[in-house]
N, C-alpha and C. Protein backbone atom coordinates (compact mmCIF):
# COMPACT_ATOMS: atom_id res chain seq x y z
N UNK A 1 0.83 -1.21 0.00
CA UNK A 1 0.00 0.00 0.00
C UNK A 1 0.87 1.26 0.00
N UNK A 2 1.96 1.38 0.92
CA UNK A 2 2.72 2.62 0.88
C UNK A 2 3.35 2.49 -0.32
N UNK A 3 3.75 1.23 -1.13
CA UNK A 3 4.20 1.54 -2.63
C UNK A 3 3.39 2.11 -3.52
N UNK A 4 2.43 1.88 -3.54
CA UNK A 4 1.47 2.65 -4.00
C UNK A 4 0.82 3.75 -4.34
N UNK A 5 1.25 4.49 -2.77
CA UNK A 5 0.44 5.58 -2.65
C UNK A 5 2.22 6.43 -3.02
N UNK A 6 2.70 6.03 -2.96
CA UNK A 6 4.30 7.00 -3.15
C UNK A 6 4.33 6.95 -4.54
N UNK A 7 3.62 5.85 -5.49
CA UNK A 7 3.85 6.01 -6.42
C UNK A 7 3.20 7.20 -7.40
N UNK A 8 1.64 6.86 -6.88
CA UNK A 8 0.45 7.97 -7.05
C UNK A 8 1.10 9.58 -6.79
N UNK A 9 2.06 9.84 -5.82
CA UNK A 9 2.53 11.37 -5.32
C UNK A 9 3.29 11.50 -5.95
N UNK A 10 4.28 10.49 -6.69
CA UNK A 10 5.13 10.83 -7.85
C UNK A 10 4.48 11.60 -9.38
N UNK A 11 3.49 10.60 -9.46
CA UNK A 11 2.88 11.30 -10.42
C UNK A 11 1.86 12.27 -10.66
N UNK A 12 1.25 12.87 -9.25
CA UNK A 12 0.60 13.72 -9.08
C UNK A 12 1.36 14.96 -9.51
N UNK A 13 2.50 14.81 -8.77
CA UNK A 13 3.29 15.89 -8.46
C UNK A 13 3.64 16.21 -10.62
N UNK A 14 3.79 15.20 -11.37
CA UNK A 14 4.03 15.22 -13.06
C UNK A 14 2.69 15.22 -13.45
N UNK A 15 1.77 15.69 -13.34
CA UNK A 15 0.13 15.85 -13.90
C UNK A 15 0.14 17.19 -14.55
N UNK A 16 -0.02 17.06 -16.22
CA UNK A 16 0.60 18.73 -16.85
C UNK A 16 -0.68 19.53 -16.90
N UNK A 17 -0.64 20.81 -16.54
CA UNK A 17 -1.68 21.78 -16.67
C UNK A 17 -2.75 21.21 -17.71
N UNK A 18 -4.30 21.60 -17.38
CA UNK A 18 -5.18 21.81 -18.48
C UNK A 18 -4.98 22.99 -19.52
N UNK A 19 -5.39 22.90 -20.28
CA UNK A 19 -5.79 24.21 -20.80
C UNK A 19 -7.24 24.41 -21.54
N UNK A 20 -8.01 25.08 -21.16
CA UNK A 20 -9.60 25.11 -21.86
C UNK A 20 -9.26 25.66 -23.10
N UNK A 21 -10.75 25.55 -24.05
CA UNK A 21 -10.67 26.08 -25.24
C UNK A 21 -11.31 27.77 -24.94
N UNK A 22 -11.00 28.92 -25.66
CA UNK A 22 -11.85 30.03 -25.17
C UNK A 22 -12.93 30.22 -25.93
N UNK A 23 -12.83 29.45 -26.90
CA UNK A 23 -13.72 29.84 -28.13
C UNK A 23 -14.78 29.16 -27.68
N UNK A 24 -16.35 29.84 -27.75
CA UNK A 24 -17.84 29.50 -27.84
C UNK A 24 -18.23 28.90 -29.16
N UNK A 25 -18.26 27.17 -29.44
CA UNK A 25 -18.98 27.13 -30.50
C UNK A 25 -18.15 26.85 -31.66
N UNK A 26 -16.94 26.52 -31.47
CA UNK A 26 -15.97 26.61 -32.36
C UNK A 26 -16.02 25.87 -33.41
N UNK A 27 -16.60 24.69 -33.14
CA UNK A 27 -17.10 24.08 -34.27
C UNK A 27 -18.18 23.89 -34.94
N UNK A 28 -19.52 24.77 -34.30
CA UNK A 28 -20.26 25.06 -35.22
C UNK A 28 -21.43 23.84 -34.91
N UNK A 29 -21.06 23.41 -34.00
CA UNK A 29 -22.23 21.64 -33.36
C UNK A 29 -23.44 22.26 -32.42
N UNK A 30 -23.43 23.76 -32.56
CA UNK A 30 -24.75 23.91 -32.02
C UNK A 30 -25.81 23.61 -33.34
N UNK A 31 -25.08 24.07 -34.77
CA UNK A 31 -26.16 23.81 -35.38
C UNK A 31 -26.89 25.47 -35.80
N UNK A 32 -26.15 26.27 -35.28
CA UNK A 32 -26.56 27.86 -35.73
C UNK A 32 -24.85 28.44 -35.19
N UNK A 33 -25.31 29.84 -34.92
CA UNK A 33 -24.20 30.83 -34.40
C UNK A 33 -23.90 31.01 -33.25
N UNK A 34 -24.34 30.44 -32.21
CA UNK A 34 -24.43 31.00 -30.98
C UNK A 34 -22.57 31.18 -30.72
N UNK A 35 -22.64 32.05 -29.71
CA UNK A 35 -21.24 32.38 -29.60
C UNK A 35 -20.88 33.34 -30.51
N UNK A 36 -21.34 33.66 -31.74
CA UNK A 36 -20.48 34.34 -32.92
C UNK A 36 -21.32 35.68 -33.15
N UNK A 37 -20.71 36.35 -33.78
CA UNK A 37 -21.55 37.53 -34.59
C UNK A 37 -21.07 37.58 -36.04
N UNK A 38 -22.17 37.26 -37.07
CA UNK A 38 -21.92 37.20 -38.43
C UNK A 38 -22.63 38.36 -39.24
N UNK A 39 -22.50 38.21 -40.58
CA UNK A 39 -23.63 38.31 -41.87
C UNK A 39 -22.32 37.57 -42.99
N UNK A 40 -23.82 37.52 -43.97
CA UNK A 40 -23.18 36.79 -44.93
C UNK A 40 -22.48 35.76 -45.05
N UNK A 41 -22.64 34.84 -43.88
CA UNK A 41 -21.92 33.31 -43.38
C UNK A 41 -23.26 32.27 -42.72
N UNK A 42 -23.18 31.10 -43.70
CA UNK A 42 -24.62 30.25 -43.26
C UNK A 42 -23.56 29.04 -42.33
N UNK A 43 -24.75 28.34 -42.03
CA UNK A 43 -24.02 27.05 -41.07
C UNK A 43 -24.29 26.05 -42.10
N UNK A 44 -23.51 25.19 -42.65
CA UNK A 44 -23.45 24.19 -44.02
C UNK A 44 -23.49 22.64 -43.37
N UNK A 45 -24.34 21.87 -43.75
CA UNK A 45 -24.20 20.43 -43.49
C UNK A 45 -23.49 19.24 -44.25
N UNK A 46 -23.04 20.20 -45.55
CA UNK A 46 -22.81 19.29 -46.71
C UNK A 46 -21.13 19.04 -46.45
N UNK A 47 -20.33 20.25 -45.78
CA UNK A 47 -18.97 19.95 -45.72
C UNK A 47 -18.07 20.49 -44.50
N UNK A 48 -18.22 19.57 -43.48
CA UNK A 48 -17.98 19.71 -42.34
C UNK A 48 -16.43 19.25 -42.32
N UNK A 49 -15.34 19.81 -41.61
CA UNK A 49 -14.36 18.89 -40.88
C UNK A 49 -14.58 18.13 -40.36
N UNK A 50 -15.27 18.13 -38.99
CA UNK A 50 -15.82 17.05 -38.30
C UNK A 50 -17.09 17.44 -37.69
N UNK A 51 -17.31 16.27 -37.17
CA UNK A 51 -18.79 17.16 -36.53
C UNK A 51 -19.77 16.36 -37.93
N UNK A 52 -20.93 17.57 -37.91
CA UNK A 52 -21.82 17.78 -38.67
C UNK A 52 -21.98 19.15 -38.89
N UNK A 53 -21.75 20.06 -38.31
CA UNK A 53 -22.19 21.63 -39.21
C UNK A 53 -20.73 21.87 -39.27
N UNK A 54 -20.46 23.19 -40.26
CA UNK A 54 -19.63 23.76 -40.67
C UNK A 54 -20.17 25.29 -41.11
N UNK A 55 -19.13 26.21 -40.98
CA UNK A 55 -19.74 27.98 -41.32
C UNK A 55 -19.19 27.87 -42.91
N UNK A 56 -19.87 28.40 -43.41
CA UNK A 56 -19.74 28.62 -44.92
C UNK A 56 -19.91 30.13 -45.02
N UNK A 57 -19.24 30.15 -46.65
CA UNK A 57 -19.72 31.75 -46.92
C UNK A 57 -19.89 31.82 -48.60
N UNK A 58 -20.35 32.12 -49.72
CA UNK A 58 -20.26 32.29 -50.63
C UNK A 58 -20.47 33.71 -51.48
N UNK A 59 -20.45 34.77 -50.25
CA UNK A 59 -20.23 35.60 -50.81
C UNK A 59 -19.14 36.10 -51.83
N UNK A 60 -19.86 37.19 -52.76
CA UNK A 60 -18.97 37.43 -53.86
C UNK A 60 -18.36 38.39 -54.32
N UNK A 61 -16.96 39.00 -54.53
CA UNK A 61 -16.88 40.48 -54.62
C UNK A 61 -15.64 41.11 -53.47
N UNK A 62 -15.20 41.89 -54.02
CA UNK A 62 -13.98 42.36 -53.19
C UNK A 62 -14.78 43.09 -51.76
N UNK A 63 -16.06 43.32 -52.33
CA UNK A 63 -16.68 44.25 -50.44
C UNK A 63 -16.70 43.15 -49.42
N UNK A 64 -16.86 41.90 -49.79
CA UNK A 64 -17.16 40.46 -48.76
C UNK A 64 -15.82 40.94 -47.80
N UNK A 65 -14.38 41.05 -48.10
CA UNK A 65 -13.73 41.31 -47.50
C UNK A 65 -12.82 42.36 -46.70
N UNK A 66 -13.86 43.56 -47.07
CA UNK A 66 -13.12 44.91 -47.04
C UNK A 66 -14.00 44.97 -45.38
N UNK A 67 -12.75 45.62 -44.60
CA UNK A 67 -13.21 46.19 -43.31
C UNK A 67 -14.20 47.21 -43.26
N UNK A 68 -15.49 46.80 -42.42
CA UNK A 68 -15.76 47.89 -42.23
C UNK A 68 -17.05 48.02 -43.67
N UNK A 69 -17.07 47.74 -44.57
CA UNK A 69 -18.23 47.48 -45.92
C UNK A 69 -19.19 47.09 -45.38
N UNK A 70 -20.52 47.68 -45.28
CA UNK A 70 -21.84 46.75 -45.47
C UNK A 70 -21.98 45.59 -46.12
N UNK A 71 -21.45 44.85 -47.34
CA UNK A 71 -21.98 43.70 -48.06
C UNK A 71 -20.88 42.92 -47.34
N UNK A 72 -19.92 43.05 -46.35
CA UNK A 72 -18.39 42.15 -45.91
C UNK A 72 -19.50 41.14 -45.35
N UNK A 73 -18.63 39.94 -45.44
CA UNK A 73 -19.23 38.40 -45.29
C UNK A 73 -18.62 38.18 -43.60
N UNK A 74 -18.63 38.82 -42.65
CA UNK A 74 -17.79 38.66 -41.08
C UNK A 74 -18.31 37.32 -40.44
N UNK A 75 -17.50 36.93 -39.50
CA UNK A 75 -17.92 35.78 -38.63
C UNK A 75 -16.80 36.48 -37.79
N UNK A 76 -17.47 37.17 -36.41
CA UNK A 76 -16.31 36.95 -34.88
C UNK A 76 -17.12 37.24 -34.03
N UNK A 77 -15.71 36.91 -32.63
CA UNK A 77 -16.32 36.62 -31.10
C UNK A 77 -15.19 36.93 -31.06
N UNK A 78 -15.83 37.47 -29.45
CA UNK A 78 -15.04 38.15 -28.39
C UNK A 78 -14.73 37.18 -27.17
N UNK A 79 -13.53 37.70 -26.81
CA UNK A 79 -13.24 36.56 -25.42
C UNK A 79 -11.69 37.20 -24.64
N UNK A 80 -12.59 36.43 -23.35
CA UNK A 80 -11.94 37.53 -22.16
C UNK A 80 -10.27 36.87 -22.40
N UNK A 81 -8.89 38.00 -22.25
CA UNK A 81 -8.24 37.27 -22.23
C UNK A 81 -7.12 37.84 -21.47
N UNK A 82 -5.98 37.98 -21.00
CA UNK A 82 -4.98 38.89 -20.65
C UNK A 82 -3.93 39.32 -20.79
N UNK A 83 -4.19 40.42 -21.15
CA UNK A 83 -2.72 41.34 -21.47
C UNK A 83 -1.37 40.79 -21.57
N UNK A 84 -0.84 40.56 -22.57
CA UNK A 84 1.00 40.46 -22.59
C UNK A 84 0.69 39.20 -22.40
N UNK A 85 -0.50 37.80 -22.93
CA UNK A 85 -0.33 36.68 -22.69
C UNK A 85 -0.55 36.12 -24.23
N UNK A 86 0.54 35.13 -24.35
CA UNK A 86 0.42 34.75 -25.76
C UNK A 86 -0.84 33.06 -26.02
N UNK A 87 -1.33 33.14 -27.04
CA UNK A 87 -2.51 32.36 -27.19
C UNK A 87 -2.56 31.25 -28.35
N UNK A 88 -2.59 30.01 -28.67
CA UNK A 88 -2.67 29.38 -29.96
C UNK A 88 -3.60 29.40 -30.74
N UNK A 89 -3.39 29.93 -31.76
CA UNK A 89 -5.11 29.55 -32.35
C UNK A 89 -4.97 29.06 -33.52
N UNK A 90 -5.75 28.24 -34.10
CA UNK A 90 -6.20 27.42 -34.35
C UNK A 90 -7.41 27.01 -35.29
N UNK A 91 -7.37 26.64 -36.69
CA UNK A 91 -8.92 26.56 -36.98
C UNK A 91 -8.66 25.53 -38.44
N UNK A 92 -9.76 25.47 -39.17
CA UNK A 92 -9.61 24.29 -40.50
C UNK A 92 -10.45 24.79 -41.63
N UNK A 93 -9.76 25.34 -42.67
CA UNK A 93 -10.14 26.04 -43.55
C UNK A 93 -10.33 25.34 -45.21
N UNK A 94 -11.28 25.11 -46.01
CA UNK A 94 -11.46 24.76 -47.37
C UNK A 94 -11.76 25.52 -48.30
N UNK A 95 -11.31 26.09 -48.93
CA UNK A 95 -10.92 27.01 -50.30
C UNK A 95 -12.54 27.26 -51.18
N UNK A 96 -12.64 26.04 -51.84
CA UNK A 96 -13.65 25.45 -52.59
C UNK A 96 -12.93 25.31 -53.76
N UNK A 97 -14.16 25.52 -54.56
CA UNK A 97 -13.69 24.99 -55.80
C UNK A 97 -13.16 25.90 -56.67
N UNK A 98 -12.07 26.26 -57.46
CA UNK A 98 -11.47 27.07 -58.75
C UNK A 98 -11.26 28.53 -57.43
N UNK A 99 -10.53 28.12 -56.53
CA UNK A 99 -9.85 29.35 -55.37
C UNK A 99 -9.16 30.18 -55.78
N UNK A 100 -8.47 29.85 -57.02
CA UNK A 100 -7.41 30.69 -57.90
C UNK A 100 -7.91 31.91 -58.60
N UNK A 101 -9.32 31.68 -58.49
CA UNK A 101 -9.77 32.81 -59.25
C UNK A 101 -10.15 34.21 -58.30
N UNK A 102 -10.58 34.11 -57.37
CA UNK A 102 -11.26 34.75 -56.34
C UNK A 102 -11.31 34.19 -55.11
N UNK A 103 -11.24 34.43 -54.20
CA UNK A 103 -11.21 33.72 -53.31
C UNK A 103 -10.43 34.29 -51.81
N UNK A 104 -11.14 34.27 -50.85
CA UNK A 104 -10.14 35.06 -49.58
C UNK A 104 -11.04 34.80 -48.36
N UNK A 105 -9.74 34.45 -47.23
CA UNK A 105 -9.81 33.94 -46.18
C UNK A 105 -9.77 35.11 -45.57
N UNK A 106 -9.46 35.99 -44.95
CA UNK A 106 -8.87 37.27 -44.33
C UNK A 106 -9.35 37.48 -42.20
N UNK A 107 -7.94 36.95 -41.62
CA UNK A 107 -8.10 36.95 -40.27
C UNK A 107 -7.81 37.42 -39.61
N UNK A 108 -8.15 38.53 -38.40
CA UNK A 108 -7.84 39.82 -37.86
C UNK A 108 -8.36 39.02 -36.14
N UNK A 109 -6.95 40.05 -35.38
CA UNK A 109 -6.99 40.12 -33.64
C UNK A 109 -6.57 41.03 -33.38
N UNK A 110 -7.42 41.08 -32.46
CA UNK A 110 -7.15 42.35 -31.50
C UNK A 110 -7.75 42.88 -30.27
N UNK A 111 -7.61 43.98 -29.63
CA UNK A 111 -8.41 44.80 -28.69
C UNK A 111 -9.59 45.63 -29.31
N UNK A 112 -11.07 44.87 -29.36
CA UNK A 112 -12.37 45.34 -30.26
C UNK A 112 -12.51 46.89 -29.89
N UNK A 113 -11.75 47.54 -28.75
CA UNK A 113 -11.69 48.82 -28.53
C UNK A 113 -10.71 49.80 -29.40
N UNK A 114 -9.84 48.92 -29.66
CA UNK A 114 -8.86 49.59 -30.71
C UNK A 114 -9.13 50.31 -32.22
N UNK A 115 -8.55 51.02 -32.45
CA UNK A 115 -8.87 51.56 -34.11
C UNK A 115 -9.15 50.43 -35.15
N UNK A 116 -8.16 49.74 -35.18
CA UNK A 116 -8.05 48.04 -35.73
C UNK A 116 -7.50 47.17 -35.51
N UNK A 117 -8.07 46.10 -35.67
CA UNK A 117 -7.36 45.14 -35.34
C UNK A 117 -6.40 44.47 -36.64
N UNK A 118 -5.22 43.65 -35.88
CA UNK A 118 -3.77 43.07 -36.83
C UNK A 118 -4.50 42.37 -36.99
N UNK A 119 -4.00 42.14 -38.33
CA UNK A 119 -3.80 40.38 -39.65
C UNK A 119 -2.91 39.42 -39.22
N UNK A 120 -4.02 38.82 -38.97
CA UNK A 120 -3.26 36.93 -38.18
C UNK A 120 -2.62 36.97 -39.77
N UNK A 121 -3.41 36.38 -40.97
CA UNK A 121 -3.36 35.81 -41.78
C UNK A 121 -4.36 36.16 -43.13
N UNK A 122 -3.92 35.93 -44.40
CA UNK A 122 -4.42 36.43 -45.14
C UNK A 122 -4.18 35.71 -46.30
N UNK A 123 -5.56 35.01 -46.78
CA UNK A 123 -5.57 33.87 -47.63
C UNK A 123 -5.91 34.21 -48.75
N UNK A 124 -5.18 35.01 -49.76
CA UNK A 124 -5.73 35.55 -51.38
C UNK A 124 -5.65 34.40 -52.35
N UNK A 125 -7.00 33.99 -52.84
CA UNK A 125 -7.03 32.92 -54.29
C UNK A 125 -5.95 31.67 -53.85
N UNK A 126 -6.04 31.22 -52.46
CA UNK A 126 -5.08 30.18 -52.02
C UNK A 126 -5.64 28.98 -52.39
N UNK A 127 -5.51 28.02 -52.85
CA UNK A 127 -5.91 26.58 -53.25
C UNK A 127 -5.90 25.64 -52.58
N UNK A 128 -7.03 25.17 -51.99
CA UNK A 128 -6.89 24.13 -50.66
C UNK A 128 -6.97 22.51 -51.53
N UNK A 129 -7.40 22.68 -52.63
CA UNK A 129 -8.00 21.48 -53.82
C UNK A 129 -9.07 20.84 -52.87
N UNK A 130 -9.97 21.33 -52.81
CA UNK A 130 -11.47 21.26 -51.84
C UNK A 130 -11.52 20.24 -50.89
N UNK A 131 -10.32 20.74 -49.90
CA UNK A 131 -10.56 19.82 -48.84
C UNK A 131 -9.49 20.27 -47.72
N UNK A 132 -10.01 20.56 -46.47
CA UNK A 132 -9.51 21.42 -45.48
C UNK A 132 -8.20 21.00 -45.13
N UNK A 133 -7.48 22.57 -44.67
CA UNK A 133 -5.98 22.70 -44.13
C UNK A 133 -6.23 23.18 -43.09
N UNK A 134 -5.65 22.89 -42.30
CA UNK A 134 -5.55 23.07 -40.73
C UNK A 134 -4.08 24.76 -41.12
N UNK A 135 -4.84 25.89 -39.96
CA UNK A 135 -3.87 26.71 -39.81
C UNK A 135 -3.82 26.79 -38.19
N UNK A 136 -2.40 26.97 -37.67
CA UNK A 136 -1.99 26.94 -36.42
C UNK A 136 -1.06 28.03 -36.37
N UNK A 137 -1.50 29.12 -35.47
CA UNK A 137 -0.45 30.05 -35.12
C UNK A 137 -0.45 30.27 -33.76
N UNK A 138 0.07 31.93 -33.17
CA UNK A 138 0.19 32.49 -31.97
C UNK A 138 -0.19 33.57 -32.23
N UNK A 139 -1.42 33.97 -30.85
CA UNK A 139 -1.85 35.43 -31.10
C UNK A 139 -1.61 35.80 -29.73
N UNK A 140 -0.92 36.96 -29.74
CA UNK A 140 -0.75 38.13 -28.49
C UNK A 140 -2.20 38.74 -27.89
N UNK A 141 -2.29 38.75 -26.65
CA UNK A 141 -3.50 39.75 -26.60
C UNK A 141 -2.83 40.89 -26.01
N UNK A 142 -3.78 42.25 -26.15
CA UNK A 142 -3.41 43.77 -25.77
C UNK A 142 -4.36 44.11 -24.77
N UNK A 143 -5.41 43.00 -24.49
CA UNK A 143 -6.39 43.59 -23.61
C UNK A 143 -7.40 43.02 -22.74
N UNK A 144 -7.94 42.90 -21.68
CA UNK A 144 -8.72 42.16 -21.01
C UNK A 144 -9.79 41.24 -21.78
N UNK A 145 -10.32 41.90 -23.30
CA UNK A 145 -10.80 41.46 -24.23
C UNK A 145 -10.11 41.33 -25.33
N UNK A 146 -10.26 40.35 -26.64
CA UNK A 146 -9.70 40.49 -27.73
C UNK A 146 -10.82 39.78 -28.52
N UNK A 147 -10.65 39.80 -29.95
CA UNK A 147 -11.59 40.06 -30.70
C UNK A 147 -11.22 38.80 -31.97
N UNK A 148 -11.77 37.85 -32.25
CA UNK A 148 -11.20 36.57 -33.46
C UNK A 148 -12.56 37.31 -34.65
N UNK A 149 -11.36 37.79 -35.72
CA UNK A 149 -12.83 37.75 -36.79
C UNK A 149 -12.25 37.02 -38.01
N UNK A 150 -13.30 36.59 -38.65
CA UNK A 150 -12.96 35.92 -39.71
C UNK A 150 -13.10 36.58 -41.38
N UNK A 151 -13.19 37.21 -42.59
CA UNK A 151 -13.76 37.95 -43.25
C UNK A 151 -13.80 36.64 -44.70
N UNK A 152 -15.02 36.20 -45.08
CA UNK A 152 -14.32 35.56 -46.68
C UNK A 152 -15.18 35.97 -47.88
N UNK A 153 -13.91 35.31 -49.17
CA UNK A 153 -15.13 35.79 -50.32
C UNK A 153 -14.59 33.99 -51.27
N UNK A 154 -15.42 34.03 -51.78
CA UNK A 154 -15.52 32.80 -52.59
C UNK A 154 -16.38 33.24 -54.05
N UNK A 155 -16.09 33.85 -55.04
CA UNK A 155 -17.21 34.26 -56.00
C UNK A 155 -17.63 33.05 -57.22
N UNK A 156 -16.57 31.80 -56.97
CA UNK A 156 -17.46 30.51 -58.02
C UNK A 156 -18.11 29.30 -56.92
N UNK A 157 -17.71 29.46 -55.73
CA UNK A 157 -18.78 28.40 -55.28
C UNK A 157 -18.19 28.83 -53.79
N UNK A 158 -17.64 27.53 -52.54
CA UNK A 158 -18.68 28.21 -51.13
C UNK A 158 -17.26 28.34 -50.46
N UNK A 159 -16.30 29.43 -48.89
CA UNK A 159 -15.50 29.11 -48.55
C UNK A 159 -16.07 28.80 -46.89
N UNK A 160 -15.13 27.25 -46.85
CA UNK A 160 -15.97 26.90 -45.66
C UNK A 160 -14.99 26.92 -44.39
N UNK A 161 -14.88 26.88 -43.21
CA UNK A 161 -14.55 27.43 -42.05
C UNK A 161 -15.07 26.31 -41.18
N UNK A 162 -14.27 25.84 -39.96
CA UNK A 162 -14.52 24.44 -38.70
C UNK A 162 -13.38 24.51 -37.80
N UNK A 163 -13.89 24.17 -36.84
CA UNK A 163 -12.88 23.93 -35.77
C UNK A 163 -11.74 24.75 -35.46
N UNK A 164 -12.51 25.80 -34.99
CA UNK A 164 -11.93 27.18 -34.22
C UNK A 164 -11.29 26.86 -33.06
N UNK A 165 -10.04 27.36 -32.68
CA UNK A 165 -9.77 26.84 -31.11
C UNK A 165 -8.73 28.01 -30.87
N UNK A 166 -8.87 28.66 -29.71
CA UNK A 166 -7.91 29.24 -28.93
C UNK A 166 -7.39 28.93 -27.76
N UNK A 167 -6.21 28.54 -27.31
CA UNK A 167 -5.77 27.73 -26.39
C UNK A 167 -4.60 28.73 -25.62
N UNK A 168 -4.90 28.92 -24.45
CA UNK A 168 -3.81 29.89 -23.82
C UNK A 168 -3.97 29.79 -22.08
N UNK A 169 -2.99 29.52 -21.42
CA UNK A 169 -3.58 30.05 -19.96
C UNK A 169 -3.39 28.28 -19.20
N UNK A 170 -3.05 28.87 -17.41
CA UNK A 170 -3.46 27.62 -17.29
C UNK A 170 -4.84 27.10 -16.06
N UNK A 171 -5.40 26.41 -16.38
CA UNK A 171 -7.07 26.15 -16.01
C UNK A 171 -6.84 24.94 -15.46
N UNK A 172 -7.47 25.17 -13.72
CA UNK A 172 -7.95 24.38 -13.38
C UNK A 172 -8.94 24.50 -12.66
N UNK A 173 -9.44 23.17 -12.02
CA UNK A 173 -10.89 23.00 -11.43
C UNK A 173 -10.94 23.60 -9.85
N UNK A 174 -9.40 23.44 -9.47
CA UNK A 174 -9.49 24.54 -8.11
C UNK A 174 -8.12 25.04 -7.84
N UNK A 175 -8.59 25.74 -6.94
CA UNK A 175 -7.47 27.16 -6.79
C UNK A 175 -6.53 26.62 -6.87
N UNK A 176 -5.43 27.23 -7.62
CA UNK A 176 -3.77 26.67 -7.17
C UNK A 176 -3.21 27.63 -6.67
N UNK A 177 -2.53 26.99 -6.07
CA UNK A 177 -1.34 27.85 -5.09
C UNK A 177 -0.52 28.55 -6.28
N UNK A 178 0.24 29.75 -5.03
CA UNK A 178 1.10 30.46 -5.64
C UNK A 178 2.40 29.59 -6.17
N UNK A 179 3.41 29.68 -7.37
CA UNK A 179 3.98 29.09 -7.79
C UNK A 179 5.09 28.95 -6.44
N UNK A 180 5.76 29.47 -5.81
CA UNK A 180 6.86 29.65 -5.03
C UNK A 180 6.16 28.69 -4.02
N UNK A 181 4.83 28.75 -3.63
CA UNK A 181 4.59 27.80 -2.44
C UNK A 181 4.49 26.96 -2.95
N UNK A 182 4.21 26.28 -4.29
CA UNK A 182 3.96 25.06 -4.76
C UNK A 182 5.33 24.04 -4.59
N UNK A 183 5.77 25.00 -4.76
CA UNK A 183 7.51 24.54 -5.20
C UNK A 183 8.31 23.93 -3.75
N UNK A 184 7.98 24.93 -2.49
CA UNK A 184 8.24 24.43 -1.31
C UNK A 184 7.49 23.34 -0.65
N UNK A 185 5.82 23.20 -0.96
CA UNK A 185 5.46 22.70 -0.56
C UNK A 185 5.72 20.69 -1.59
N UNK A 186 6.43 21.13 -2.56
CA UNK A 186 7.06 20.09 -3.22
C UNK A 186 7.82 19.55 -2.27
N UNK A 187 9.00 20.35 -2.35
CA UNK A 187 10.52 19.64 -2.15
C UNK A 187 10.17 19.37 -0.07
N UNK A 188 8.90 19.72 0.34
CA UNK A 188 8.92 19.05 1.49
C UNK A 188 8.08 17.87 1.59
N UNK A 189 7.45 17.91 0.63
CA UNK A 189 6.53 16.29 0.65
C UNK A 189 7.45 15.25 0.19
N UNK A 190 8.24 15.89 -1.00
CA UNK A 190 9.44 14.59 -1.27
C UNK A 190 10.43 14.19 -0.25
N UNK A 191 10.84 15.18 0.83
CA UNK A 191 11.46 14.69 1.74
C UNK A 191 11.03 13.74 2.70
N UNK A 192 9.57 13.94 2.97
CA UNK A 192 9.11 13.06 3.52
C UNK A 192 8.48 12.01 3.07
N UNK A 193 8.51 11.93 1.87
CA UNK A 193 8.04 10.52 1.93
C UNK A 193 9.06 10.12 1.02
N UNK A 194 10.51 10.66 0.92
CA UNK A 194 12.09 9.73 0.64
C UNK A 194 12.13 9.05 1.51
N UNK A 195 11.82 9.34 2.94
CA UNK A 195 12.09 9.10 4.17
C UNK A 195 10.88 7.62 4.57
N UNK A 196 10.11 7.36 4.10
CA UNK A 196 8.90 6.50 4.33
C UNK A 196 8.83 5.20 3.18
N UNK A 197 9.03 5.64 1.49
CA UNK A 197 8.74 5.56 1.04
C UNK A 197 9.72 4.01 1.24
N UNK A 198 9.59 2.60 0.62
CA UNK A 198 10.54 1.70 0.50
C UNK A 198 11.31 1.81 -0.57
N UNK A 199 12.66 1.48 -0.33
CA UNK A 199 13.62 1.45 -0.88
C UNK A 199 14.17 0.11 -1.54
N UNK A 200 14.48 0.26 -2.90
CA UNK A 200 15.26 -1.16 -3.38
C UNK A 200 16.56 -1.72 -2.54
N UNK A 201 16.45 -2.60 -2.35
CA UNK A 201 17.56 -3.59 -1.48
C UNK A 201 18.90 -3.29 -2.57
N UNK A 202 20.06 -3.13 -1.72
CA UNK A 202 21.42 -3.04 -2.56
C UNK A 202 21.77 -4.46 -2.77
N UNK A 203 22.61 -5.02 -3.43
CA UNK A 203 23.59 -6.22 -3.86
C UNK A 203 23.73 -6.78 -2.63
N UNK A 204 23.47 -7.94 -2.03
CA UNK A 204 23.96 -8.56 -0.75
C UNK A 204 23.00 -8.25 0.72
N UNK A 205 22.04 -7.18 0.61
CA UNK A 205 21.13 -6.86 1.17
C UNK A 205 20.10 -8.00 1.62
């Protein structure tokens, strides 16, 4: 039993942080928008990453993507986050069909209080050959809030969008201690149970 339980504190003590997702809805499995603020972006059943729904857009025309345009095709959400902390994000993008001609992804972060927000990324007439690429980067936040928008245009058929994820921070289910006490309150549990714990027999033992 005490092998046991020394073994369990070994690995308690190596149990790696959670991290939650921040994003509401990221994949689109409510089946509408909730979480998001759009126009000009439907929820599609026909071509999902995974799941069953997927955000589509088939809008057409250089306004789908211009900041700030009435006819722009937007999909974003806001989410609480903090200052000077860096974030992964994350999502799975399909072109459609003949991308070469027209076609744009266009992805902006920031502080929604700010003048504007920076270009994660920016997908002009990119060619996925109709079937999703995973993009993975790092986004900075500037503010207690920050802002994921998405902008697309597709003018010969649909550009589709799944599995949103922002990953940053570390989350758990109850309070943790301050790092410095964690650390002491380490190196004194290992002393005591070096001291308890059984030991392998030496050669001749």
């Amino acid at each position: 039993m005490l092998k046991l339980f020394c073994g369990l504190f070994v690995c308690v003590l190596f149990i790696p942080a959670a991290h939650a997702d921040l994003i509401t809805n990221g994949g689109f499995e409510t089946g509408d928008f909730t979480g998001w603020t759009q126009s000009g972006w439907l929820i599609d059943t026909t071509n999902p990453n995974s799941g069953v729904y997927d955000a589509s857009t088939g809008c057409a025309g250089a306004s789908c993507t211009t900041i700030g345009d009435p006819n722009a095709a937007y999909l974003y959400q806001d989410v609480a986050t903090t200052a000077g902390t860096n974030y992964t994000l994350s999502f799975f993008y399909d072109s459609g069909q003949l991308a070469t001609n027209a076609s744009e992804l266009l992805v902006l972060w920031g502080d929604p209080n700010a003048p504007n927000l920076s270009t994660v990324v920016d997908f002009v007439n990119v060619d996925t050959s109709s079937a999703y690429v995973e993009y993975t980067g790092t986004v900075t936040a500037t503010s207690v809030t920050s802002q994921l928008e998405f902008f697309g245009r597709q003018d010969l058929d649909f550009y589709s969008l799944d599995d949103v994820s922002l990953t940053g921070g570390t989350v758990s289910s109850v309070p943790e201690p301050e790092p410095f006490l964690l650390v002491v309150a380490g190196l004194i549990l290992v002393k005591v149970f070096s001291r308890n714990c059984p030991r392998p027999l030496r050669q001749g033992q």
